[in-house]
C-alpha atoms as a PDB file:
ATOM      1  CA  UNK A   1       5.796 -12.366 -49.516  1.00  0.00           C
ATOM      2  CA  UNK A   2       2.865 -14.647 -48.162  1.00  0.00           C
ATOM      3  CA  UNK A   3       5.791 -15.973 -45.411  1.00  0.00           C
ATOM      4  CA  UNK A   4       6.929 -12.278 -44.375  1.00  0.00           C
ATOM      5  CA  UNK A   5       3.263 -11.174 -43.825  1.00  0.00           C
ATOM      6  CA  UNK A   6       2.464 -14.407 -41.640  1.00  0.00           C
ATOM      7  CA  UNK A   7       5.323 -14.103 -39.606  1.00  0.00           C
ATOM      8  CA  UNK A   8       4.709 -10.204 -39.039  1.00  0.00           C
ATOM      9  CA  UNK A   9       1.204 -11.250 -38.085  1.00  0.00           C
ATOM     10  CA  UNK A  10       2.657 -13.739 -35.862  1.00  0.00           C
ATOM     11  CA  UNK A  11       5.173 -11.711 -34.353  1.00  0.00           C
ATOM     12  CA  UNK A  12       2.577  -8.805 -33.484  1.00  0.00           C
ATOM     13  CA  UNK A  13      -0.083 -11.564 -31.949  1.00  0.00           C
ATOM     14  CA  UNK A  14       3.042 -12.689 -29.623  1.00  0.00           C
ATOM     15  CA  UNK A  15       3.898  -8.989 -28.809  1.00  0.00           C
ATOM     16  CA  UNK A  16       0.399  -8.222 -27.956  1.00  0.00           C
ATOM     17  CA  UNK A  17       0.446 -11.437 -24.938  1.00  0.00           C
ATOM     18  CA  UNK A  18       3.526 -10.427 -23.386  1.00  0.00           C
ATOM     19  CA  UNK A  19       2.738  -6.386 -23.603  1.00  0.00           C
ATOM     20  CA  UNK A  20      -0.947  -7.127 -21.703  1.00  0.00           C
ATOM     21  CA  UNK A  21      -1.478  -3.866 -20.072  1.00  0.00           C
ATOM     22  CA  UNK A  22      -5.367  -3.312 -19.176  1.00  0.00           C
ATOM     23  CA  UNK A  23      -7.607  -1.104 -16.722  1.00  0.00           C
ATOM     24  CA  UNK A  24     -11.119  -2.015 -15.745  1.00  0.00           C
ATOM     25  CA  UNK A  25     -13.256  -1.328 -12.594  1.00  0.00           C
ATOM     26  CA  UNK A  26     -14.178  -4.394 -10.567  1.00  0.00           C
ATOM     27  CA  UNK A  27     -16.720  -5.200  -7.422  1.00  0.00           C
ATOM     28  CA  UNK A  28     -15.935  -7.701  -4.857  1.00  0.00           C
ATOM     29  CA  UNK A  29     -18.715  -9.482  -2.829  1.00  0.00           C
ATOM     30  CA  UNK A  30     -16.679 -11.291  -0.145  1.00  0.00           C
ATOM     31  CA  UNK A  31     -19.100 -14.003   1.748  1.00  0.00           C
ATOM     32  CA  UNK A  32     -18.414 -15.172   5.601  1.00  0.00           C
ATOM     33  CA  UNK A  33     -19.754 -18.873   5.354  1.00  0.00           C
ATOM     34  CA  UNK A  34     -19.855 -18.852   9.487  1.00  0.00           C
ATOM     35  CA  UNK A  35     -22.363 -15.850   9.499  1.00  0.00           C
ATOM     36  CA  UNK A  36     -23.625 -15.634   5.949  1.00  0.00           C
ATOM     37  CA  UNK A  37     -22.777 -12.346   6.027  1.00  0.00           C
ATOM     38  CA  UNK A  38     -21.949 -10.458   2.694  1.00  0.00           C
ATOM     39  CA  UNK A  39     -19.055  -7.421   2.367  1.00  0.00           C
ATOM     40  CA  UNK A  40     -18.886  -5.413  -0.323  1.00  0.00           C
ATOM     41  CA  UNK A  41     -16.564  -3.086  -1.923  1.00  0.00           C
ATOM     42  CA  UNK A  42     -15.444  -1.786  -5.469  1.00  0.00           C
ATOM     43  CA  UNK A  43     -12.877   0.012  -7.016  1.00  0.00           C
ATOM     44  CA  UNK A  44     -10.511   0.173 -10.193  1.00  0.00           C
ATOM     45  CA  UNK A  45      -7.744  -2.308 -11.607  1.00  0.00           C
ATOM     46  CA  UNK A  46      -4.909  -1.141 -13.522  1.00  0.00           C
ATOM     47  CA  UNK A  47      -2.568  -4.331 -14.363  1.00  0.00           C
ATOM     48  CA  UNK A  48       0.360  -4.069 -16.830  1.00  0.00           C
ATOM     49  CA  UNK A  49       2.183  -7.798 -17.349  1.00  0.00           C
ATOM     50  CA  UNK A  50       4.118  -9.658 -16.435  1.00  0.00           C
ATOM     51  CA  UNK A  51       3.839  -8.444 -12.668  1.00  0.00           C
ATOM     52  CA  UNK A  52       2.169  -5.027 -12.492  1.00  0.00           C
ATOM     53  CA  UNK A  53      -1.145  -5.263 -10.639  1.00  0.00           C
ATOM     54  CA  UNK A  54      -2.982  -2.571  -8.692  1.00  0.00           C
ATOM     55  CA  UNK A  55      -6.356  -2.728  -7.307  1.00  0.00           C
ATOM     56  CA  UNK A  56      -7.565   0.832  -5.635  1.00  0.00           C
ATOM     57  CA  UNK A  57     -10.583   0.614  -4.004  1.00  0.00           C
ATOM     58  CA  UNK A  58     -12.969   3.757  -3.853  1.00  0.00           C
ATOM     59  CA  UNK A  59     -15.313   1.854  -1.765  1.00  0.00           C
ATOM     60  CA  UNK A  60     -14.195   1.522   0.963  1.00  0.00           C
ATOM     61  CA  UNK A  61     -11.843   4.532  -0.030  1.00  0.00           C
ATOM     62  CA  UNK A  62      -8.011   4.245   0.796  1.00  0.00           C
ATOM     63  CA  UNK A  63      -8.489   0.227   0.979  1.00  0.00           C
ATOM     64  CA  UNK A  64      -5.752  -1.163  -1.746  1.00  0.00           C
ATOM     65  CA  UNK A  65      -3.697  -4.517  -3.168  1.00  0.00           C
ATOM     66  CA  UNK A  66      -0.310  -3.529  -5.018  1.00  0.00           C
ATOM     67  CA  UNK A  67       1.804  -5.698  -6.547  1.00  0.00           C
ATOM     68  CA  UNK A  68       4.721  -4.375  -8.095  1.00  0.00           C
ATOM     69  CA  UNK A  69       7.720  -7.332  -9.008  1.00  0.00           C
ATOM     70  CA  UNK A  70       7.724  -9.637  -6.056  1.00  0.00           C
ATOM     71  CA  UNK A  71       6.582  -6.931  -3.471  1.00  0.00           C
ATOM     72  CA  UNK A  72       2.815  -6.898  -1.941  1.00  0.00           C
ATOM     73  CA  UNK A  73       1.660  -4.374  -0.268  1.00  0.00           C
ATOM     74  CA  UNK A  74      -2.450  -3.989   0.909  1.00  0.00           C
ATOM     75  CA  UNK A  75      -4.208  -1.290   2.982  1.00  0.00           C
ATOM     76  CA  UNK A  76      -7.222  -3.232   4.407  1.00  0.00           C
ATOM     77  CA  UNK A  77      -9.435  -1.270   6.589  1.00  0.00           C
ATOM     78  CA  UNK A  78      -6.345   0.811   8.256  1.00  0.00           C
ATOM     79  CA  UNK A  79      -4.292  -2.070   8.524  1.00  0.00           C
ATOM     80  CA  UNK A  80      -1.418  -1.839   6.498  1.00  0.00           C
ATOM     81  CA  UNK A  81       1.456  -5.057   4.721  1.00  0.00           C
ATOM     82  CA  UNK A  82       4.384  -5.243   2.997  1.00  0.00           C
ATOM     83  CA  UNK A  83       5.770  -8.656   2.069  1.00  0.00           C
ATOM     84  CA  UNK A  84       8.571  -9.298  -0.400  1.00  0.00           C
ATOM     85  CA  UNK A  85       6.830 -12.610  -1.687  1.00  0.00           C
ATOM     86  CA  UNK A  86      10.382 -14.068  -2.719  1.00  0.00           C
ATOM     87  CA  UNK A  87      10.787 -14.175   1.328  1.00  0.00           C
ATOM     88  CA  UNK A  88       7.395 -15.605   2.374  1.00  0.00           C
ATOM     89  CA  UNK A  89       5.689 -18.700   0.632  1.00  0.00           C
ATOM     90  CA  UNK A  90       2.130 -18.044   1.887  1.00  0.00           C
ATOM     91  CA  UNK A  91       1.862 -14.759  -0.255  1.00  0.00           C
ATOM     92  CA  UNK A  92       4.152 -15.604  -2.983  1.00  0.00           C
ATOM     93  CA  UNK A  93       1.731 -18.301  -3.733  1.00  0.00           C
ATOM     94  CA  UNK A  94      -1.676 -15.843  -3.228  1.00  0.00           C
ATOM     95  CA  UNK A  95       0.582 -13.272  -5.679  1.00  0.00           C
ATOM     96  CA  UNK A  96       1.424 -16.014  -8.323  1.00  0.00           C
ATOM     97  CA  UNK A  97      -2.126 -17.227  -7.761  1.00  0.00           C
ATOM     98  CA  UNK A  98      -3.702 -13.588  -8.239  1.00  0.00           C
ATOM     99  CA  UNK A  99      -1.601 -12.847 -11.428  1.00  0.00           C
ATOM    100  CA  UNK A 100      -1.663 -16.153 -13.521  1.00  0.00           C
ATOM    101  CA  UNK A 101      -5.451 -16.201 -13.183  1.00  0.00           C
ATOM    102  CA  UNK A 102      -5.459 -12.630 -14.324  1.00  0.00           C
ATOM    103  CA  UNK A 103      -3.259 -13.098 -17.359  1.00  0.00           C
ATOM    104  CA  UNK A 104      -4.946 -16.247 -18.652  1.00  0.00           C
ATOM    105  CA  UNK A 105      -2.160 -18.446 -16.564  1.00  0.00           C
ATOM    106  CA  UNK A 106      -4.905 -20.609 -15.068  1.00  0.00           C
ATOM    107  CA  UNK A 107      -2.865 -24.418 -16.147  1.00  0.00           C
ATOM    108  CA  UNK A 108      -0.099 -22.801 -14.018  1.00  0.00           C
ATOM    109  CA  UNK A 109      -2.271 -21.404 -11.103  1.00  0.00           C
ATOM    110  CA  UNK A 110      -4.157 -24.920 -10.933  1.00  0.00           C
ATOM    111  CA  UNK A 111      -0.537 -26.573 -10.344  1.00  0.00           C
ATOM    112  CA  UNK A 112       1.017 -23.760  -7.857  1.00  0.00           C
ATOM    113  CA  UNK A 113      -2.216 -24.831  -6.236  1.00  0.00           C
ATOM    114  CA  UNK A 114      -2.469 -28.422  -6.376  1.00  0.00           C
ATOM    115  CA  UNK A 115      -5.754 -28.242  -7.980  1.00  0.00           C
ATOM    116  CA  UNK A 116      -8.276 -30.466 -10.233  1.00  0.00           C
ATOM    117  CA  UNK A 117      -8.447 -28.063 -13.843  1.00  0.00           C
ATOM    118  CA  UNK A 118     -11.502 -28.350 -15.728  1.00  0.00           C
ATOM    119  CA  UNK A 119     -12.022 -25.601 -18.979  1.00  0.00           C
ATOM    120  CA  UNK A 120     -15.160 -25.169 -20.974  1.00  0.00           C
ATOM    121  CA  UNK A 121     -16.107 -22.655 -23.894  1.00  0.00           C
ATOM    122  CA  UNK A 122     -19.522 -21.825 -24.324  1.00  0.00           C
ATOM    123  CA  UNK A 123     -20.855 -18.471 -26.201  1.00  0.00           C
ATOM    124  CA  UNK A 124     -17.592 -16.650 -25.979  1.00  0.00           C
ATOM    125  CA  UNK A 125     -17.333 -17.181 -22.196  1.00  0.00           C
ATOM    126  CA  UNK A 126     -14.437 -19.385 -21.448  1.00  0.00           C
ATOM    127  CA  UNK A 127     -15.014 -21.370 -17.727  1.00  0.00           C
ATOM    128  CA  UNK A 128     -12.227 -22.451 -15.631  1.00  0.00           C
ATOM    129  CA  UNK A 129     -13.020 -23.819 -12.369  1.00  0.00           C
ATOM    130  CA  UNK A 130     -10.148 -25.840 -10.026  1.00  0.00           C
ATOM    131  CA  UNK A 131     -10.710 -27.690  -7.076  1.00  0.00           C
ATOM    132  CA  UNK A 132      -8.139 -28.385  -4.240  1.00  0.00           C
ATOM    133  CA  UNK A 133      -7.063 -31.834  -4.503  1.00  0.00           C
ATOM    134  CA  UNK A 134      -7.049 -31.990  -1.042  1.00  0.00           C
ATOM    135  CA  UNK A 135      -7.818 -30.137   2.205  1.00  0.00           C
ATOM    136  CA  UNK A 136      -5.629 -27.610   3.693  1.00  0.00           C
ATOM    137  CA  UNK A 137      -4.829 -24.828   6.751  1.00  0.00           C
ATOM    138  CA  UNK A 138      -4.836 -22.225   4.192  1.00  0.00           C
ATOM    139  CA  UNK A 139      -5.012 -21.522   0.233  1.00  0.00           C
ATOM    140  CA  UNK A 140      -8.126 -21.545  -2.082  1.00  0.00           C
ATOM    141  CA  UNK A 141     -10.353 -24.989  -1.739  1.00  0.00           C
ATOM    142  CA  UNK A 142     -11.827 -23.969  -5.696  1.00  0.00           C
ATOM    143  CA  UNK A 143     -11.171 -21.189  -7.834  1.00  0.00           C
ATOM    144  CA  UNK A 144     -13.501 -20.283 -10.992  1.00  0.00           C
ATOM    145  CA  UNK A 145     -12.549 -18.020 -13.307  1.00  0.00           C
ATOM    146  CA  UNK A 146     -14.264 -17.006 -17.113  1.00  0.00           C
ATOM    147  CA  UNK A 147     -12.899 -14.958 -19.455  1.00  0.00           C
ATOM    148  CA  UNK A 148     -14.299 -13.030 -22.971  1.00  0.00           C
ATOM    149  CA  UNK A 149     -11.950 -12.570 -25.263  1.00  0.00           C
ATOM    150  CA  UNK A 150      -8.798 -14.005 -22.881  1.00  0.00           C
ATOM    151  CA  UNK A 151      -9.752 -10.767 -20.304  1.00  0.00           C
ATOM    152  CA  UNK A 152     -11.054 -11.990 -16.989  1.00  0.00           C
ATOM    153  CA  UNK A 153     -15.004 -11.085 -16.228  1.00  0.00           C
ATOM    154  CA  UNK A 154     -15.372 -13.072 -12.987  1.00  0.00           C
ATOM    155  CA  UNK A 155     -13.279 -14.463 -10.416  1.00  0.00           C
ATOM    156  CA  UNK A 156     -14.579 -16.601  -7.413  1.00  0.00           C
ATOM    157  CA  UNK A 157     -11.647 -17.568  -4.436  1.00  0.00           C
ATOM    158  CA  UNK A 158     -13.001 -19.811  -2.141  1.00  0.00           C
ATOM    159  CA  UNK A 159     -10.708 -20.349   0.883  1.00  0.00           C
ATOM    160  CA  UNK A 160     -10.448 -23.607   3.161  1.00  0.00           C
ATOM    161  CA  UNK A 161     -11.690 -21.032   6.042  1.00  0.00           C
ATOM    162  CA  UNK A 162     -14.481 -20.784   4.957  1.00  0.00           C
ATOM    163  CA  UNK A 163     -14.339 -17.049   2.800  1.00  0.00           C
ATOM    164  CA  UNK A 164     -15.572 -16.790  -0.559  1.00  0.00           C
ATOM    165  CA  UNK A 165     -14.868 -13.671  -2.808  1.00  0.00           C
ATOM    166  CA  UNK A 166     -16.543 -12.528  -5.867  1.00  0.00           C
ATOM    167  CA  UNK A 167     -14.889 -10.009  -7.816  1.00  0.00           C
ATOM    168  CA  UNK A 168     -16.683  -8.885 -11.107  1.00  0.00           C
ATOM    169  CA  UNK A 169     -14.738  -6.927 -13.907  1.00  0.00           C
ATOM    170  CA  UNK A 170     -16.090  -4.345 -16.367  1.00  0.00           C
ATOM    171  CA  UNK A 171     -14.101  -2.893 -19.304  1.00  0.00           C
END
């Protein structure tokens, strides 16, 4: 009986990972290292795994990031995209990046990325931070991530060009 209730427990833990299906709202600080200047927007997250991700923004309203399957599509200040990311490296790597740090996939995200991992726990907040092992025309120089209770809080993309984005989530 003991063996039937463990693996029901088990089965129902593993069920739980692969059905991840979450909304939160989120703000985004995005920082211009050239002028120091600071952009900022917010907006709401719905993301249902393994590949269901959709980020509206209600400030500034009609801005949005879809990603449905392999297909991206972003409204960014009037200016619209569509990529099938199975056809284009450069966003199939920002989608893969964007989703595995999301779902907890950060070991992943830190190789897609050729990256340095270092994780830390430390009262409930788990830190992942990865560093670029080496320079490059485009892609994320360090990422930092934490998570509370395997949902991300805080994401930080820094970018070789010089952009750094902050996005906070609240559940």
């Amino acid at each position: 009986m003991k063996k039937i209730f463990l693996l029901a427990a088990l089965l129902c833990c593993s069920l739980t990972v692969f059905a991840q299906q979450y909304d939160c709202s989120f703000t985004q600080a995005k920082t211009l290292r050239a002028s120091g200047k600071v952009i900022r927007s917010e907006g709401v997250i719905s993301f249902k795994s393994p590949d269901q991700l959709t980020m509206t923004y209600t400030d500034p309203a009609g801005d949005y990031l879809v990603i449905s399957g392999p297909m991206l599509r972003s409204n960014s200040q009037g200016q619209q995209l569509s990529v099938d990311t199975e056809k284009n490296a450069r966003f199939r790597l920002l989608r893969n990046t964007l989703l595995n740090c999301i779902t907890g996939e950060y070991e992943q995200a830190a190789k897609d990325n050729d990256a340095e991992l270092s994780v830390s726990d430390k009262n409930g907040i788990r830190t992942v931070s990865m560093k670029a092992r080496k320079a490059a025309a485009r892609g994320y120089s360090r990422i930092l991530l934490e998570y509370v209770k395997g949902l991300p809080v805080r994401m930080v993309l820094e970018e070789f060009g010089g952009i750094s984005t902050e996005y906070l989530f609240k559940y």
